[in-house]
PDB file of N, CA and C in Angstrom:
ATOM      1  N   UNK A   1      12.037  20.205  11.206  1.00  0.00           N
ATOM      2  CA  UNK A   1      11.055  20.744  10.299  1.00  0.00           C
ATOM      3  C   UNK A   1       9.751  21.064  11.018  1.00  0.00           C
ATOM      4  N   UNK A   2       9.273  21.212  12.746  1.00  0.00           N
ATOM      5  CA  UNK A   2       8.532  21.122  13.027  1.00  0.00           C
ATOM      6  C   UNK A   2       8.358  23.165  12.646  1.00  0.00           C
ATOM      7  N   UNK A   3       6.881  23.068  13.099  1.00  0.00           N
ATOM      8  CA  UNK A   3       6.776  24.669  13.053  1.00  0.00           C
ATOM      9  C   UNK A   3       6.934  25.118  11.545  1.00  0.00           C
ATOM     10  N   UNK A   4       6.850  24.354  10.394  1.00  0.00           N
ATOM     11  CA  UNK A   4       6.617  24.908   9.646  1.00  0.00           C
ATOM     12  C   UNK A   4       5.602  25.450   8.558  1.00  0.00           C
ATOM     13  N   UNK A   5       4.666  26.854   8.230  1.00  0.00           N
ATOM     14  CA  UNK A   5       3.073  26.772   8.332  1.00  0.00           C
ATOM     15  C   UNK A   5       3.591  26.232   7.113  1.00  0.00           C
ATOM     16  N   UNK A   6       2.239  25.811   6.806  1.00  0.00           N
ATOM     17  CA  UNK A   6       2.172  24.436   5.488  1.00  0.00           C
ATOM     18  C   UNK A   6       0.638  24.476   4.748  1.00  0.00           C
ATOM     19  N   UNK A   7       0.829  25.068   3.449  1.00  0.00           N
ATOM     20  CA  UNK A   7      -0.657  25.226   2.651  1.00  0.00           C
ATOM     21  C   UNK A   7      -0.669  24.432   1.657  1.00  0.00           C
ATOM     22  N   UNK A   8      -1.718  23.260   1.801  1.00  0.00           N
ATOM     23  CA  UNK A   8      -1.664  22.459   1.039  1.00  0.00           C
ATOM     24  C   UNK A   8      -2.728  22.834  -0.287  1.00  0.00           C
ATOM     25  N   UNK A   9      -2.714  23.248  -1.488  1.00  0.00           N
ATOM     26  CA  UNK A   9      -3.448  24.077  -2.398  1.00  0.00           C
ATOM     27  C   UNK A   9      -3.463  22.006  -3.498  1.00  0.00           C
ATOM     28  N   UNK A  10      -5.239  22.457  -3.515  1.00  0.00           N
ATOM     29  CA  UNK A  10      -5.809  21.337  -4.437  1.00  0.00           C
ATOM     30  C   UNK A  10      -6.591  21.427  -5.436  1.00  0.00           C
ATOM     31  N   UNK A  11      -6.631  20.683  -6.112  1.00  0.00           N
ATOM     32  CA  UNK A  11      -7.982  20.880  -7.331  1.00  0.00           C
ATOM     33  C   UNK A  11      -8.759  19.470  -7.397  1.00  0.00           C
ATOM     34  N   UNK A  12      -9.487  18.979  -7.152  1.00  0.00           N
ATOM     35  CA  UNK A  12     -10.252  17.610  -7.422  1.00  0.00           C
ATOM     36  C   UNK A  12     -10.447  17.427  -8.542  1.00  0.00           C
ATOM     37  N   UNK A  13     -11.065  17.925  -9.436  1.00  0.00           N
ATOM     38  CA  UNK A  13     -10.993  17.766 -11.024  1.00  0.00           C
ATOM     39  C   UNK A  13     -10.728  18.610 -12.028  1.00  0.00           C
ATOM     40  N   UNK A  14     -11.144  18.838 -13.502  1.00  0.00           N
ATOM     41  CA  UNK A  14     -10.589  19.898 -13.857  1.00  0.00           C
ATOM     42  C   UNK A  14     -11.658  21.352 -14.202  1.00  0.00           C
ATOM     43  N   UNK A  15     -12.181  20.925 -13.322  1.00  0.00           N
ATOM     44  CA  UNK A  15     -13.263  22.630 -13.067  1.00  0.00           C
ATOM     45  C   UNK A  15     -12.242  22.975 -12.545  1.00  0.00           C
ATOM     46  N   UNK A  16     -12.513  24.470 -12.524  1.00  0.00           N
ATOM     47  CA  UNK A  16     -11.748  25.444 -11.353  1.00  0.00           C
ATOM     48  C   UNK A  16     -12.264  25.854 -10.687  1.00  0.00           C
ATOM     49  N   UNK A  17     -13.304  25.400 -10.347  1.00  0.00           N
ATOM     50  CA  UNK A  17     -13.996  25.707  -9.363  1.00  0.00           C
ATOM     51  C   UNK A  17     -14.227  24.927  -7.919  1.00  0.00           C
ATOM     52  N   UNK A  18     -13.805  23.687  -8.415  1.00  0.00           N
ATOM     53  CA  UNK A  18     -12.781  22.609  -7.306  1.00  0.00           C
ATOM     54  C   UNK A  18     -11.682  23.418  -6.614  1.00  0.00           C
ATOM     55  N   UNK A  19     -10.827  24.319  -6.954  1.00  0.00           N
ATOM     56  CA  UNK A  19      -9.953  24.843  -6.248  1.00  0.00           C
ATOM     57  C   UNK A  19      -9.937  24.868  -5.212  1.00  0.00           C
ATOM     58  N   UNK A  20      -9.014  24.351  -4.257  1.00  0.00           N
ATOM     59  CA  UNK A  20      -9.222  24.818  -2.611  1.00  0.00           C
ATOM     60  C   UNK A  20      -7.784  25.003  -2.035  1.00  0.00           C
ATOM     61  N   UNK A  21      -7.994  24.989  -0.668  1.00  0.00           N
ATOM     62  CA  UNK A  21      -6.282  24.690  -0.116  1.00  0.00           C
ATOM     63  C   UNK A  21      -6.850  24.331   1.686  1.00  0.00           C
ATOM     64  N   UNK A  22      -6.155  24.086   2.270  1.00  0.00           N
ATOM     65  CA  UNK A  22      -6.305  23.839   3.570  1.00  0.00           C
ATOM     66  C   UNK A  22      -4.507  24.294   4.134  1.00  0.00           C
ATOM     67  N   UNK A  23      -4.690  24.521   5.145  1.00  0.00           N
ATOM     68  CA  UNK A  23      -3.571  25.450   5.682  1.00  0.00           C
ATOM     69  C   UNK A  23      -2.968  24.429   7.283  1.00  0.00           C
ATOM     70  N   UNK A  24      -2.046  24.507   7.484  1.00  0.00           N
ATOM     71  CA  UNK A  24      -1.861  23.659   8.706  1.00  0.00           C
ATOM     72  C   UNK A  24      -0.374  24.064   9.299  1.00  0.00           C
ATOM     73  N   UNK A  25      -0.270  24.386  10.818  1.00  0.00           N
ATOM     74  CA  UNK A  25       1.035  24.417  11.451  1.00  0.00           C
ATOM     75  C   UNK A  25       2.156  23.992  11.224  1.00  0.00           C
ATOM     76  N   UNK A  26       1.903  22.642  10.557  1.00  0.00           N
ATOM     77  CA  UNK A  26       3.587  22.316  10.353  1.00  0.00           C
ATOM     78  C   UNK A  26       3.277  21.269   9.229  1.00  0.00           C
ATOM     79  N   UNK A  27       4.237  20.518   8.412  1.00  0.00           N
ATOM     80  CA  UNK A  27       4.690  19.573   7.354  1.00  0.00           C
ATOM     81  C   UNK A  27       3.772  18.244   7.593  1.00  0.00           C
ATOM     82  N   UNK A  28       4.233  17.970   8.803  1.00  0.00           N
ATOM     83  CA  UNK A  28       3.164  16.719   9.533  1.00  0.00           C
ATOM     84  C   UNK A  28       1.768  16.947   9.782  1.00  0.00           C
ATOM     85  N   UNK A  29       1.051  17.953  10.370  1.00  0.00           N
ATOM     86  CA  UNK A  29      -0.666  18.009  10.286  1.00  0.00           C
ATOM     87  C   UNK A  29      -0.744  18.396   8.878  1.00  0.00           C
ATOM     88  N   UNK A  30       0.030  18.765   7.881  1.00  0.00           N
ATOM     89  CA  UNK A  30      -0.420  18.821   6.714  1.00  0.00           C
ATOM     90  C   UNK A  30      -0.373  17.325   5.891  1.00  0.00           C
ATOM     91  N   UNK A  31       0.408  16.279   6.636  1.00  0.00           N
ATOM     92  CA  UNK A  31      -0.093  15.104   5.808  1.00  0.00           C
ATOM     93  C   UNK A  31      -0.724  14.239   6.476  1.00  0.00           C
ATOM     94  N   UNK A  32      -1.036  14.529   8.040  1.00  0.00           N
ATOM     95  CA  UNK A  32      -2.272  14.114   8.668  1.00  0.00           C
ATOM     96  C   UNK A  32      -3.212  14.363   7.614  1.00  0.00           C
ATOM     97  N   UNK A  33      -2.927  15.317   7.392  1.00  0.00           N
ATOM     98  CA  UNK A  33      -4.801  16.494   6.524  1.00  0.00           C
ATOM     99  C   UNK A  33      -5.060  15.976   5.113  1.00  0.00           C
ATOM    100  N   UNK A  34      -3.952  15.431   4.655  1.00  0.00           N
ATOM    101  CA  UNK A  34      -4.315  14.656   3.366  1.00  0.00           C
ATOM    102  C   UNK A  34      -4.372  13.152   3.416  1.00  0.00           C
ATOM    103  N   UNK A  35      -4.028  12.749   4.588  1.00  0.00           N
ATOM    104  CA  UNK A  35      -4.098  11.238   4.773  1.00  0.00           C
ATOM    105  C   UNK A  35      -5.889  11.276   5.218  1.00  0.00           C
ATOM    106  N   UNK A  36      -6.312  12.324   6.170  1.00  0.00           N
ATOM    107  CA  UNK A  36      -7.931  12.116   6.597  1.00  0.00           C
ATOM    108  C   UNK A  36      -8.535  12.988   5.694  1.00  0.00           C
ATOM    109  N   UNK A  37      -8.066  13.293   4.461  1.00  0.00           N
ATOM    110  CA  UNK A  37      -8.890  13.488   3.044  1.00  0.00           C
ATOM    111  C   UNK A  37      -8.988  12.217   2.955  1.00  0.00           C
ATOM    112  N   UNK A  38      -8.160  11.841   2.145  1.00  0.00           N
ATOM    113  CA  UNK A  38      -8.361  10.532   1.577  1.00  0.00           C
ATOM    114  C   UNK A  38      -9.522   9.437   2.411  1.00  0.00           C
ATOM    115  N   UNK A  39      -9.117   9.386   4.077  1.00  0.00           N
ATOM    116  CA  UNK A  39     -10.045   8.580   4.780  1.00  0.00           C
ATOM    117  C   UNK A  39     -11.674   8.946   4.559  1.00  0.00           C
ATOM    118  N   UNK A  40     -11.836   9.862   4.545  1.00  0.00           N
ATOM    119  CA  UNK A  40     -13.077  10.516   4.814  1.00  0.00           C
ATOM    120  C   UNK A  40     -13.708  10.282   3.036  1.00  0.00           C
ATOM    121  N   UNK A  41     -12.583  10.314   1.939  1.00  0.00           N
ATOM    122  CA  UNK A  41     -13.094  10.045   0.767  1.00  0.00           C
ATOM    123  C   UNK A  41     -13.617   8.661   1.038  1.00  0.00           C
ATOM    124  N   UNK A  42     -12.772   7.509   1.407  1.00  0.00           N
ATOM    125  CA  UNK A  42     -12.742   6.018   1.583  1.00  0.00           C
ATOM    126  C   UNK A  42     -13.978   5.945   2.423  1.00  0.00           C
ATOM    127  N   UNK A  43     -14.628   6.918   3.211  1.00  0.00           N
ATOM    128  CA  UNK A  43     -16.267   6.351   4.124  1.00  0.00           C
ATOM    129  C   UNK A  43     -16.695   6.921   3.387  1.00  0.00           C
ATOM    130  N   UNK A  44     -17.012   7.849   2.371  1.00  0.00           N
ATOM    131  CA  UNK A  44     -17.998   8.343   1.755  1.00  0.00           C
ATOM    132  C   UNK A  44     -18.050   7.387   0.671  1.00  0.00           C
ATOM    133  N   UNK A  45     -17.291   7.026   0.087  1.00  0.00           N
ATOM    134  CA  UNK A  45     -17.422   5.574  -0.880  1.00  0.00           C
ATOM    135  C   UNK A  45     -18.180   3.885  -0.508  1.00  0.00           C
ATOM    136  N   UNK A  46     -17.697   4.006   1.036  1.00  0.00           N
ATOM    137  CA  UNK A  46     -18.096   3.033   1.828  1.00  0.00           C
ATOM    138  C   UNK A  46     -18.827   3.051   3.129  1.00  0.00           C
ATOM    139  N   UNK A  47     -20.257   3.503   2.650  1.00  0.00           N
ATOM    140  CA  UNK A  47     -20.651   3.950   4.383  1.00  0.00           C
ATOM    141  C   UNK A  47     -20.965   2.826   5.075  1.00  0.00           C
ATOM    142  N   UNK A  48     -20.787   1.483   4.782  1.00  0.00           N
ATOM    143  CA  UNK A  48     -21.540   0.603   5.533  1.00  0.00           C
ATOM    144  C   UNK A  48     -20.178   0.138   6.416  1.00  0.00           C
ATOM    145  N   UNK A  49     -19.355   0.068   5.462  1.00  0.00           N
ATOM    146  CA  UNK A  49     -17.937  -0.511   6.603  1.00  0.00           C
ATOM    147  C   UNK A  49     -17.598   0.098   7.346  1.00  0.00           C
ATOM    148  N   UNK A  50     -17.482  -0.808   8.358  1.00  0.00           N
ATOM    149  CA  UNK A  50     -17.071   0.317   9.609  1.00  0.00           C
ATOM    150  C   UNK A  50     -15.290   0.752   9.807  1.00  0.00           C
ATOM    151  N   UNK A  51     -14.901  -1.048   9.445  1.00  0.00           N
ATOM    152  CA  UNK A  51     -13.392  -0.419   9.599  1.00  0.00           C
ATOM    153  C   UNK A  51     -12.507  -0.225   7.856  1.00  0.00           C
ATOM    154  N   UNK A  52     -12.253   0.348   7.544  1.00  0.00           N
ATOM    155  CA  UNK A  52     -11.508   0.681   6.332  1.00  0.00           C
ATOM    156  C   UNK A  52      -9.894   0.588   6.441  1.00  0.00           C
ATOM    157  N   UNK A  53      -9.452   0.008   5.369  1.00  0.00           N
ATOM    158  CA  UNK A  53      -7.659  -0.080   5.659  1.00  0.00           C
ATOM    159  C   UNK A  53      -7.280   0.222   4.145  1.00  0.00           C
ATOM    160  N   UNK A  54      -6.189   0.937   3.938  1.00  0.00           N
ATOM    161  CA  UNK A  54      -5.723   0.809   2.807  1.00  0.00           C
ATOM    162  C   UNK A  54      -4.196   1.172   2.927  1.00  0.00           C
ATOM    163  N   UNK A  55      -3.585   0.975   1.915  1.00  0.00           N
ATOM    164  CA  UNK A  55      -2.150   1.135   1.760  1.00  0.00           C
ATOM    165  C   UNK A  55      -1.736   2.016   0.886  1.00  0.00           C
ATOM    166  N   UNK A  56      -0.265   2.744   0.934  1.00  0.00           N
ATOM    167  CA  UNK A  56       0.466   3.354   0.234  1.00  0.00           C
ATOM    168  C   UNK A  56       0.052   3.855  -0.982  1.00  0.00           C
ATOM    169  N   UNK A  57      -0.090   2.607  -1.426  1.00  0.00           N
ATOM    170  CA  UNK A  57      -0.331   2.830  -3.120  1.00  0.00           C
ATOM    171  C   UNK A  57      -1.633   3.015  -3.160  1.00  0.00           C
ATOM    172  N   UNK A  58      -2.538   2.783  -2.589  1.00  0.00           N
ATOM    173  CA  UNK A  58      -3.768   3.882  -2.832  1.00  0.00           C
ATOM    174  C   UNK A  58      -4.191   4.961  -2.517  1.00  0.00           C
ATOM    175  N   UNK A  59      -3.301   5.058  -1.252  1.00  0.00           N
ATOM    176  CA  UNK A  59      -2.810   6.262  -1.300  1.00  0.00           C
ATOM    177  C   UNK A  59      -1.933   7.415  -2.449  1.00  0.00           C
ATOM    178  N   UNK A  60      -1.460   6.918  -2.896  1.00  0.00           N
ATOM    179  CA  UNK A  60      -0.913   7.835  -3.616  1.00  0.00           C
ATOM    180  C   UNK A  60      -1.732   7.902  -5.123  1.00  0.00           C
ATOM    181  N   UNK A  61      -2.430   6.307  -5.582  1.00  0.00           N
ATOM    182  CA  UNK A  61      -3.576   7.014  -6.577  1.00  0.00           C
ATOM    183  C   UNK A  61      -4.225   7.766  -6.535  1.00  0.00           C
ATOM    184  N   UNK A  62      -4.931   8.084  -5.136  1.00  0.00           N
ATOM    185  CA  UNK A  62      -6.001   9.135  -4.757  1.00  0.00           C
ATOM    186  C   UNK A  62      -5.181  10.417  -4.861  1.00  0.00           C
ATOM    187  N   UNK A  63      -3.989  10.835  -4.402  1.00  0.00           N
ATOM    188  CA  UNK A  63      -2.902  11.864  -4.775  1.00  0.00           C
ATOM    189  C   UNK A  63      -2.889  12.001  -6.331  1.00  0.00           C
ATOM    190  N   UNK A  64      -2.499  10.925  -7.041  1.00  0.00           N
ATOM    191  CA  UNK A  64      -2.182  11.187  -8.300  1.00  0.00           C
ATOM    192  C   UNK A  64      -3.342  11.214  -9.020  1.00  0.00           C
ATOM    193  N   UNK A  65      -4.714  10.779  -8.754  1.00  0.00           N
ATOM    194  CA  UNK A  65      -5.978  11.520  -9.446  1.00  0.00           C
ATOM    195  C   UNK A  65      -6.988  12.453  -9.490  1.00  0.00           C
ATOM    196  N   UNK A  66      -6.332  13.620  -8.306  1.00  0.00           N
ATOM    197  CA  UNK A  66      -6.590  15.016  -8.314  1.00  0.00           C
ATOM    198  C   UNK A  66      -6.009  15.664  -9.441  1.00  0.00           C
ATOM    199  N   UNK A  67      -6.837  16.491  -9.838  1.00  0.00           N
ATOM    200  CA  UNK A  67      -6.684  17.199 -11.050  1.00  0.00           C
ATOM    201  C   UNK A  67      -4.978  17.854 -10.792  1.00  0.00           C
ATOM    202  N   UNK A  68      -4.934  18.623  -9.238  1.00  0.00           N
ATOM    203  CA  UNK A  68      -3.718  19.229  -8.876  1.00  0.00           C
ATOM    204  C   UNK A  68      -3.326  19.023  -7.606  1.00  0.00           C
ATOM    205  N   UNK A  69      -2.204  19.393  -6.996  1.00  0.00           N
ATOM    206  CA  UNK A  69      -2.084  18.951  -5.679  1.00  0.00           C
ATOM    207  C   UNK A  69      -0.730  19.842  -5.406  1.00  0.00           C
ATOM    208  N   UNK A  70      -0.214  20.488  -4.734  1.00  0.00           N
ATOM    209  CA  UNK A  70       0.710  21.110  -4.425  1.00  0.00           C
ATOM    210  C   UNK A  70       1.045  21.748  -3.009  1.00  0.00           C
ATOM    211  N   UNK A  71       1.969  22.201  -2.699  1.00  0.00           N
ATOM    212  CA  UNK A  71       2.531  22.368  -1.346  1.00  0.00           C
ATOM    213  C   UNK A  71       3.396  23.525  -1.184  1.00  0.00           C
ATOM    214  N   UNK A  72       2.929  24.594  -0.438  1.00  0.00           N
ATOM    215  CA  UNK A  72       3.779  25.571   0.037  1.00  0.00           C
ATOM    216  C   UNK A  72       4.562  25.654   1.579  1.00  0.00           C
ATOM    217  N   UNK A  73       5.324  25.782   1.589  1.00  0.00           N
ATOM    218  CA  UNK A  73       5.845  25.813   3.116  1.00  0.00           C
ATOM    219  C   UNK A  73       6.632  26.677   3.554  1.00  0.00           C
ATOM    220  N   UNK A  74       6.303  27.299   4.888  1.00  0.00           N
ATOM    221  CA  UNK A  74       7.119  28.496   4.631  1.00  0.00           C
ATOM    222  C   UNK A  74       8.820  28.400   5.565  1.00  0.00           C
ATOM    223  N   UNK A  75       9.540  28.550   5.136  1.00  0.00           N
ATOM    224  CA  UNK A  75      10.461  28.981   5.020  1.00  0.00           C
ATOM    225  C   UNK A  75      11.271  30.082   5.877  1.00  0.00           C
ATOM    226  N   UNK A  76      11.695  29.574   7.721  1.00  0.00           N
ATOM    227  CA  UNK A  76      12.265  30.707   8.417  1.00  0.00           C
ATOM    228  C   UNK A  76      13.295  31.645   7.988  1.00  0.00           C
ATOM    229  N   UNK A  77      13.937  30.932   7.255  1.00  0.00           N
ATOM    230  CA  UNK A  77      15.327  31.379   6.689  1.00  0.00           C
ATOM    231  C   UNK A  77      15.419  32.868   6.073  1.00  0.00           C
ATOM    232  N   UNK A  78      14.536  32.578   4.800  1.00  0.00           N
ATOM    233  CA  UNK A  78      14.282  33.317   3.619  1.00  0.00           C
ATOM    234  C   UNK A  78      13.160  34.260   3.756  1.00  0.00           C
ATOM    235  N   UNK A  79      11.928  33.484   4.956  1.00  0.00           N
ATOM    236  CA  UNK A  79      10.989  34.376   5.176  1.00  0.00           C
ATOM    237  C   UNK A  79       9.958  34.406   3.827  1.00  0.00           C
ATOM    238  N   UNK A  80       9.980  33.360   3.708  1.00  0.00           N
ATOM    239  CA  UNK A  80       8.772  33.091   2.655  1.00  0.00           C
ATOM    240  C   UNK A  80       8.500  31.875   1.907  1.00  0.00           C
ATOM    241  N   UNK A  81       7.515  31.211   1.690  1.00  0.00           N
ATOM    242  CA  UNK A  81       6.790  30.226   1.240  1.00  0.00           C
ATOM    243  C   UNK A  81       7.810  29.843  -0.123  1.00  0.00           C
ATOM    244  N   UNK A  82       7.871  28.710   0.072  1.00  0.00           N
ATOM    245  CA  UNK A  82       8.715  27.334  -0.991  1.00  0.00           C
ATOM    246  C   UNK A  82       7.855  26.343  -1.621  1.00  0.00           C
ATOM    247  N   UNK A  83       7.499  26.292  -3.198  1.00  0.00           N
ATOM    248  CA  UNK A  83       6.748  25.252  -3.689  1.00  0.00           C
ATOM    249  C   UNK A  83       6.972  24.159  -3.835  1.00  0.00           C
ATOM    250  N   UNK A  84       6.198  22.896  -3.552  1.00  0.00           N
ATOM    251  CA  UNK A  84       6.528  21.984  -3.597  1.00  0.00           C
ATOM    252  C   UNK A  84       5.637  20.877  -4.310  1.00  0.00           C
ATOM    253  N   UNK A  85       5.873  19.781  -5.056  1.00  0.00           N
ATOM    254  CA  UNK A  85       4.727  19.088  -5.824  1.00  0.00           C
ATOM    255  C   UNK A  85       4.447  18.078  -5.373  1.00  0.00           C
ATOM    256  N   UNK A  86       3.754  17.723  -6.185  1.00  0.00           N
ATOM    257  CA  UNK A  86       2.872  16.519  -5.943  1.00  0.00           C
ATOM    258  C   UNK A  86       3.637  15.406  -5.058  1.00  0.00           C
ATOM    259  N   UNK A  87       5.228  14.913  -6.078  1.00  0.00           N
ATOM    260  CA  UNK A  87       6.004  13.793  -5.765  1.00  0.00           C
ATOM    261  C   UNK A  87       6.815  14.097  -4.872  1.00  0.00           C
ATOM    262  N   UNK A  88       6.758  15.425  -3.881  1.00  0.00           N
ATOM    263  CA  UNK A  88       7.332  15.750  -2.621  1.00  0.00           C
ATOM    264  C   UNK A  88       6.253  15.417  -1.630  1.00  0.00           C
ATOM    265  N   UNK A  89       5.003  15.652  -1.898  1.00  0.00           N
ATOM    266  CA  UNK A  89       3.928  15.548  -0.881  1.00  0.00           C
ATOM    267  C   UNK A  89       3.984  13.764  -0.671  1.00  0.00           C
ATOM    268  N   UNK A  90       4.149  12.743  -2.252  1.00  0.00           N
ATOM    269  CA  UNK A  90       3.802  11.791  -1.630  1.00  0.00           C
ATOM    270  C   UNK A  90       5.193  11.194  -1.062  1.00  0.00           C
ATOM    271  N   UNK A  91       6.040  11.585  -1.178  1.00  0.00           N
ATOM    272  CA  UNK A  91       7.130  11.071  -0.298  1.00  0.00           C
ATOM    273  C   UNK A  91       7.143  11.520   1.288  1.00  0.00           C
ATOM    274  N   UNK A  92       6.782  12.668   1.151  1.00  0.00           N
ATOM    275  CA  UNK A  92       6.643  13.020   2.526  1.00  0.00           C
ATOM    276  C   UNK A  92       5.622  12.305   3.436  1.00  0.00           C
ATOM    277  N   UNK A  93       4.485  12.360   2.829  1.00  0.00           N
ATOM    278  CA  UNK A  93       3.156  11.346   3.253  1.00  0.00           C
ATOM    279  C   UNK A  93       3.465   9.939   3.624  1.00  0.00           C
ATOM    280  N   UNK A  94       4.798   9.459   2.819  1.00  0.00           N
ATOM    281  CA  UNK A  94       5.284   8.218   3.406  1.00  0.00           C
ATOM    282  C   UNK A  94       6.494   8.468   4.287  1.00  0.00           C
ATOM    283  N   UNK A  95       6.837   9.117   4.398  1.00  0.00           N
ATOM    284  CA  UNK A  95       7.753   9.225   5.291  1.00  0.00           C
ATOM    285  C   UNK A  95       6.643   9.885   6.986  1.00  0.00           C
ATOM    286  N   UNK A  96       6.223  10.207   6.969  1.00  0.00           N
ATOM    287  CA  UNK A  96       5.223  10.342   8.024  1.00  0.00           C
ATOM    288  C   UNK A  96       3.861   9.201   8.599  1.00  0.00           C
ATOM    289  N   UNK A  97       3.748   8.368   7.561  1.00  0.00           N
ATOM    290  CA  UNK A  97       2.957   7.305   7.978  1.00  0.00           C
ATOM    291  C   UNK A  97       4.019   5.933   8.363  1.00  0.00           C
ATOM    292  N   UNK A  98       5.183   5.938   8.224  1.00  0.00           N
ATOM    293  CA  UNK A  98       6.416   5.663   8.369  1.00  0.00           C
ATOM    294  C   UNK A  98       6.460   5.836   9.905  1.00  0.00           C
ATOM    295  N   UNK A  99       6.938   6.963  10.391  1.00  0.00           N
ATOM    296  CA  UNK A  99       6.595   7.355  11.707  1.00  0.00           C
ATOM    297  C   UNK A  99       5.969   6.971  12.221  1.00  0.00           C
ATOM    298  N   UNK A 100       4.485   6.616  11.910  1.00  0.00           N
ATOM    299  CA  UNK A 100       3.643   6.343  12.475  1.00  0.00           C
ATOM    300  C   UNK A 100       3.724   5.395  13.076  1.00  0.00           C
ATOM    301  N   UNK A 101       4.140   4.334  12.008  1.00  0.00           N
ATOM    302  CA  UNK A 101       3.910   2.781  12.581  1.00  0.00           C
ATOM    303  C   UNK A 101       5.163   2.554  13.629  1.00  0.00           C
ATOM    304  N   UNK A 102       5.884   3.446  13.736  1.00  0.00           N
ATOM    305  CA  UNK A 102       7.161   2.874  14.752  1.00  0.00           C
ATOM    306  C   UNK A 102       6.411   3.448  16.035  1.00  0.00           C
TER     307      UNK A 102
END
């Protein structure tokens, strides 16, 4: 699955004017890119701590309390972008922080 471009499209709340997306080379810097969302949310909540740790499952609250969250990926085969939701991103997100720790 490497090499595959990967647009991760978000909403933070329910303005629409939150809308965004961030775009990334492959499946994996795209859940790098939402794992150092989340981090970067976790120091802006906490600027005095220096070291921050959290797990899975708050991870995936911070996933599941965006207004939206979704995933396109594109697709050599077919030659075009495949949607994907929320409960694909956070499986994938664990299956890559998974990786990590080995």
């Amino acid at each position: 699955m490497a090499n595959r471009h990967t647009i991760v499209l978000m909403q933070t709340s329910q303005s629409r004017a939150t809308r965004t997306f961030m775009d990334y080379d492959s499946i994996s810097q795209a859940m790098d890119g939402i794992c150092g969302l989340y981090e970067r949310k976790l120091k802006e909540l906490n600027p005095a701590t220096r070291n921050i740790s959290y797990d899975i499952a708050d991870l995936y609250n911070f996933i599941d309390g965006l207004a939206d969250m979704s995933a396109l990926v594109y697709d050599h085969h077919i030659q075009a972008y495949l949607p994907y939701d929320r409960q694909w991103i956070k499986q994938k997100v664990f299956q890559h922080l998974k990786k990590l720790a080995h």
